[in-house]
Protein backbone atom coordinates (compact mmCIF):
# COMPACT_ATOMS: atom_id res chain seq x y z
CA UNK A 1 274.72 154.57 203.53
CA UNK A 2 276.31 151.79 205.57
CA UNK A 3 276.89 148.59 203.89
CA UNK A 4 277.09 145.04 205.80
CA UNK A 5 276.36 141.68 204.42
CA UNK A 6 274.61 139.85 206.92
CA UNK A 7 274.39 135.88 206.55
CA UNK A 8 270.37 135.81 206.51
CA UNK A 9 269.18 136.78 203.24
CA UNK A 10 266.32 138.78 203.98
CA UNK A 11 266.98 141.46 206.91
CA UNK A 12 264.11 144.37 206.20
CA UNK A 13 262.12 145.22 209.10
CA UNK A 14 258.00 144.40 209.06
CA UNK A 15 255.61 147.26 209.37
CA UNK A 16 253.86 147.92 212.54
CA UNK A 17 250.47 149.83 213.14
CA UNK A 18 250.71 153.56 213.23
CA UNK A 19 249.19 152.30 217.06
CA UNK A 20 252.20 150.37 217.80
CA UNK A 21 254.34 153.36 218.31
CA UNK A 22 251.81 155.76 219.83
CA UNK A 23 251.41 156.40 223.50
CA UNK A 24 248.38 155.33 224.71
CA UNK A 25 246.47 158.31 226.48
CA UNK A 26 245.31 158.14 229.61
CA UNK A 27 243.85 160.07 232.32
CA UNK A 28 245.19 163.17 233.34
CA UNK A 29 244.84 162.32 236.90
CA UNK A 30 246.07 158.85 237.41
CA UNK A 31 249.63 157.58 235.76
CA UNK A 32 249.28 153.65 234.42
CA UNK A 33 252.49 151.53 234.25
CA UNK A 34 253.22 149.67 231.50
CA UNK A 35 252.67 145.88 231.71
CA UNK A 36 254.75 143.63 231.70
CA UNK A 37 255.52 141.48 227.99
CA UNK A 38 257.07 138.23 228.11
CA UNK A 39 259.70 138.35 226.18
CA UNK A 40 262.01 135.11 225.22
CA UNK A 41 264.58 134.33 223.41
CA UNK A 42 263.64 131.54 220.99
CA UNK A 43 266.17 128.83 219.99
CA UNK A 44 266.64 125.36 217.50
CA UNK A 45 263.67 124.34 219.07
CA UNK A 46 261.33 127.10 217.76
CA UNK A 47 262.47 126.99 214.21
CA UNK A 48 259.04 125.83 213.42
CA UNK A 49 256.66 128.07 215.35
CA UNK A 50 258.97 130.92 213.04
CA UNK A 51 258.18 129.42 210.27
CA UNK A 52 254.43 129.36 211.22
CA UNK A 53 254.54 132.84 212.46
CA UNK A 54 256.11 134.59 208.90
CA UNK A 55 254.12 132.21 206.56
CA UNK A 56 250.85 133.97 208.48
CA UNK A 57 252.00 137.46 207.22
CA UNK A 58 250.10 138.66 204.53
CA UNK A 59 251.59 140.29 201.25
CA UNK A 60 251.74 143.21 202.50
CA UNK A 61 253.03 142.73 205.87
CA UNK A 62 256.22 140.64 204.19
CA UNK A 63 256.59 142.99 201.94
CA UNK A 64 257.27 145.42 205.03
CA UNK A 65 259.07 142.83 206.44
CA UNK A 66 261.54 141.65 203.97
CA UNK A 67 261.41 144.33 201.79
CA UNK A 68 259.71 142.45 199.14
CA UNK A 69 256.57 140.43 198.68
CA UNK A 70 258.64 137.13 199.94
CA UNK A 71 257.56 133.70 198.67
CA UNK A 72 256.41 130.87 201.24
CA UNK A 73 259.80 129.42 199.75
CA UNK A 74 261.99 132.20 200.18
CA UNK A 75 260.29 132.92 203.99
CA UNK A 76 261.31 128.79 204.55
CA UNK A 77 264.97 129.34 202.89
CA UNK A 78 265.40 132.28 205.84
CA UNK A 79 264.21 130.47 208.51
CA UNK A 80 266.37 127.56 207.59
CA UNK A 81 269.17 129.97 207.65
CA UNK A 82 268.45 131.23 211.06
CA UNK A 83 271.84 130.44 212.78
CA UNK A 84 270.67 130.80 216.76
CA UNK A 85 274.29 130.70 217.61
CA UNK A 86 275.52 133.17 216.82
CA UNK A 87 272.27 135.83 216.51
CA UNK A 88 269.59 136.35 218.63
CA UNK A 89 265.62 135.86 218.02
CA UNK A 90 263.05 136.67 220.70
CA UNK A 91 259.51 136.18 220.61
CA UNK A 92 256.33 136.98 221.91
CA UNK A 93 253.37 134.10 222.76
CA UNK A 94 250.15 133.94 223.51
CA UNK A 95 248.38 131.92 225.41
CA UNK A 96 248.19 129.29 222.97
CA UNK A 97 251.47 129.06 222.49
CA UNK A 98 251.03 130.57 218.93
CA UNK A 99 254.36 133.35 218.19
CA UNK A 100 252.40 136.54 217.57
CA UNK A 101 255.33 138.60 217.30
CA UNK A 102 258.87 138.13 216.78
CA UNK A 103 261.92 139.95 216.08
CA UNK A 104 265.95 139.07 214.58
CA UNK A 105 269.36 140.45 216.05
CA UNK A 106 271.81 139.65 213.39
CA UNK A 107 275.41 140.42 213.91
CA UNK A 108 277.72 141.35 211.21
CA UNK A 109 280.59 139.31 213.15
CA UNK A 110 280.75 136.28 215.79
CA UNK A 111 283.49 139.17 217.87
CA UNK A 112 280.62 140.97 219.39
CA UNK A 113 283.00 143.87 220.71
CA UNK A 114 283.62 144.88 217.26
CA UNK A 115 280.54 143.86 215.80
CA UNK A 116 276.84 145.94 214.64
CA UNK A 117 273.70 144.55 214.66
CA UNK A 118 270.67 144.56 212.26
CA UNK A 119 267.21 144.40 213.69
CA UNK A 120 264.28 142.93 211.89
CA UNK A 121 260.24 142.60 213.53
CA UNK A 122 257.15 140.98 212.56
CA UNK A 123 254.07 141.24 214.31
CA UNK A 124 250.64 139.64 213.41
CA UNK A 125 248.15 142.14 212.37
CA UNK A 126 245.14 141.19 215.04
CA UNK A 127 247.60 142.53 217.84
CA UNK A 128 248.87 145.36 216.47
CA UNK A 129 248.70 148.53 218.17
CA UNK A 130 250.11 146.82 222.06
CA UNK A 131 253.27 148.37 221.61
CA UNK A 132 255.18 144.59 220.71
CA UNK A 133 257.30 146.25 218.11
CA UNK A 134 258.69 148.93 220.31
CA UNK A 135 258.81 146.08 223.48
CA UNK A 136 260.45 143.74 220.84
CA UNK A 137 263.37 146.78 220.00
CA UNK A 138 264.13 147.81 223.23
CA UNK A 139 264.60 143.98 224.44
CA UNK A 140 267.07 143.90 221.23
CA UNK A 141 268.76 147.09 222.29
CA UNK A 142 269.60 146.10 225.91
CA UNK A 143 270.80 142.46 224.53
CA UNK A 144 273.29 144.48 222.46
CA UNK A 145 274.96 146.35 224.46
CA UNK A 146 274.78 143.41 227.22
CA UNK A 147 277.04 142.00 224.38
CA UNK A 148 279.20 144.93 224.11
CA UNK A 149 277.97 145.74 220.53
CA UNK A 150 278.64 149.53 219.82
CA UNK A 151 276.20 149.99 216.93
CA UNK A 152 272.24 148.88 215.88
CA UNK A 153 270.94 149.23 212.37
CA UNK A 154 267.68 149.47 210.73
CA UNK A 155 266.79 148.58 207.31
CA UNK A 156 263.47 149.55 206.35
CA UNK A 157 261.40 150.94 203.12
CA UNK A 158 260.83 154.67 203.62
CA UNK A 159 256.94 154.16 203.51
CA UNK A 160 257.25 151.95 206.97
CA UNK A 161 256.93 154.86 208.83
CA UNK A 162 255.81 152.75 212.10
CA UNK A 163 258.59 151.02 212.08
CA UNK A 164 261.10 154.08 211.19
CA UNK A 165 259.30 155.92 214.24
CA UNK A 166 260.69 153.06 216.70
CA UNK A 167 263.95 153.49 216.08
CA UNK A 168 263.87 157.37 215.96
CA UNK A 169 262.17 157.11 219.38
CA UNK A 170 265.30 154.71 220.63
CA UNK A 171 267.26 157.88 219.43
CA UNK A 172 268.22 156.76 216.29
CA UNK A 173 269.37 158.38 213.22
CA UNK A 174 267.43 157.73 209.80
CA UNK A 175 268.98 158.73 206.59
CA UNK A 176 266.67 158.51 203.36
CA UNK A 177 268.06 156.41 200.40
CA UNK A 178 264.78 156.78 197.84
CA UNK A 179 262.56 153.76 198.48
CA UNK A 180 264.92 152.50 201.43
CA UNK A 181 266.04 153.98 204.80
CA UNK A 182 267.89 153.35 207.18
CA UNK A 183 268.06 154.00 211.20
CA UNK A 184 271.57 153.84 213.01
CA UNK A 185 271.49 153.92 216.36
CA UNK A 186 274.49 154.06 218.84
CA UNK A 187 274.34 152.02 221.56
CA UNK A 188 275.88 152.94 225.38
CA UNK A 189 277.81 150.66 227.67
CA UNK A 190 276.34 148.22 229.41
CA UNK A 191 275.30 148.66 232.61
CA UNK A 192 275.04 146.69 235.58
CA UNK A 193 271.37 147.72 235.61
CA UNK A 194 270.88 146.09 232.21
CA UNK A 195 272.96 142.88 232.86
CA UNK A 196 270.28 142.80 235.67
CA UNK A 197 267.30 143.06 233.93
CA UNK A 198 267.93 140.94 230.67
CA UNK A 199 268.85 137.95 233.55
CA UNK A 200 265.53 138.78 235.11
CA UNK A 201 263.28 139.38 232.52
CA UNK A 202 264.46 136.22 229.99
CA UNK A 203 263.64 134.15 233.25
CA UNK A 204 260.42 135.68 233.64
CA UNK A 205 259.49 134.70 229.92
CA UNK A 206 260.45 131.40 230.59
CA UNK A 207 258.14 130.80 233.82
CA UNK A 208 255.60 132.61 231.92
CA UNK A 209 256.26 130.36 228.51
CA UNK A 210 255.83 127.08 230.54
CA UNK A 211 253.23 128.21 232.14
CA UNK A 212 250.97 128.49 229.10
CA UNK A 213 252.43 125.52 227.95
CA UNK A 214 251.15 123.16 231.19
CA UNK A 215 248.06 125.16 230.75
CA UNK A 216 247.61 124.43 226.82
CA UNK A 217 248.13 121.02 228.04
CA UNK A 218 245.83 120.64 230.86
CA UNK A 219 243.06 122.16 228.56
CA UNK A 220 243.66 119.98 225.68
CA UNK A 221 243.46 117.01 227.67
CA UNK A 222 240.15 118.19 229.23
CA UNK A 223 239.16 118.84 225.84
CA UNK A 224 239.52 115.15 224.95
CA UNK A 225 238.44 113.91 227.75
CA UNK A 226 234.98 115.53 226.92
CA UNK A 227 235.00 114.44 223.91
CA UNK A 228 235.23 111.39 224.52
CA UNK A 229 232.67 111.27 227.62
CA UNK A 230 229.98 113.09 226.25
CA UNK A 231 228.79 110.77 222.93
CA UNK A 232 229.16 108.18 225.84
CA UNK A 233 226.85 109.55 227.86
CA UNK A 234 224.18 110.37 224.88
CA UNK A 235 224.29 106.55 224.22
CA UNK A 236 223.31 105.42 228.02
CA UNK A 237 220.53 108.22 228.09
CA UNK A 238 219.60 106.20 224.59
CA UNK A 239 219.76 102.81 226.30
């Protein structure tokens, strides 16, 4: 099995639904697209919304995640240690701005041309079965090999099937260790294509992030507005 130490101290990948990583059927005679998922990368400045996001997992999901039942300590000491320079964290919001699913690029050197990547996911369990984990590894993939890294591993228990079907769909090649395995999957040359998209999608996670944020904003502001105006109004209907 390949060895690397990697600078974050927990690096397993989260379990998905079985749903995540099936195709959604659909009608014989019509073909729907896939939508489009807003995905960002996060920086410094979302160090906290992590933190939210991982604390939220339950047992069992961190368990999948870091490859143990991790401690609201321990999930704090690895978000401290996220170093944004140097690896890559994307994340998906929703419209309240809460980080339903988020995944970790670590590289095993700052010299991307000779460096791998390991790829850890999280996704909260009331949107499971969207297809984030699979959006969330394919955005990692194309950021690699934007970056000119050669190779993308995954290190996951051996009962986190969900998560062990990703990578195999990515082409990937999973060798069984007992209660661990781990995916390895090669990555091509970038592409112009690729250079391309990252630019355009990142940018349209941005316009969509700050869009929900004005939004959030506009709505809380009505919110206290009302709240405000309404026992007013109940005391001149009194009077």
């Amino acid at each position: 099995m390949f060895e690397t130490t990697f600078p974050s101290p927990i690096h397993h990948s989260q379990s998905v639904s079985e749903a995540d990583v099936q195709p959604v059927a659909v009608p014989p005679r019509s073909h729907q697209p896939d939508l489009i998922v807003p995905i960002r990368s996060l920086g410094e400045n979302h160090r906290s919304r992590i933190e939210e996001h991982l604390l939220t997992l339950s047992p069992q999901d961190r368990y999948f995640r870091f490859g143990f039942s991790a401690k609201d300590e321990q999930i704090r000491a690895y978000v401290a240690s996220l170093d944004f320079d140097r690896d890559e964290v994307f994340g998906i919001y929703n419209r309240h701005l809460r980080l339903i699913a988020m995944a970790h690029l670590a590289y095993s050197s700052e010299v991307r041309a000779s460096a791998s990547s390991e790829f850890g996911v999280s996704v909260l369990e009331p949107v499971r079965g969207r297809g984030y984990g699979r959006r969330l590894f394919e955005r990692a993939v194309m950021h690699a090999r934007n970056e000119g890294v050669t190779a993308m591993y995954v290190h996951a228990l051996s009962e986190n099937t969900a998560m062990l079907k990703i990578a195999k769909r990515a082409g990937a090649t999973v060798v069984r260790d007992g209660a661990e395995s781990e995916a390895h999957l090669s990555l091509k040359p970038a592409t112009f294509h690729t250079q391309m998209t990252e630019i355009m999608e990142e940018h349209l996670a941005q316009a969509n992030y700050h869009f929900k944020a004005q939004a959030k904003q506009f709505w809380d502001t009505y919110s206290r507005i009302q709240q405000i105006w309404v026992p007013v109004r109940q005391r001149a209907d009194v009077e």
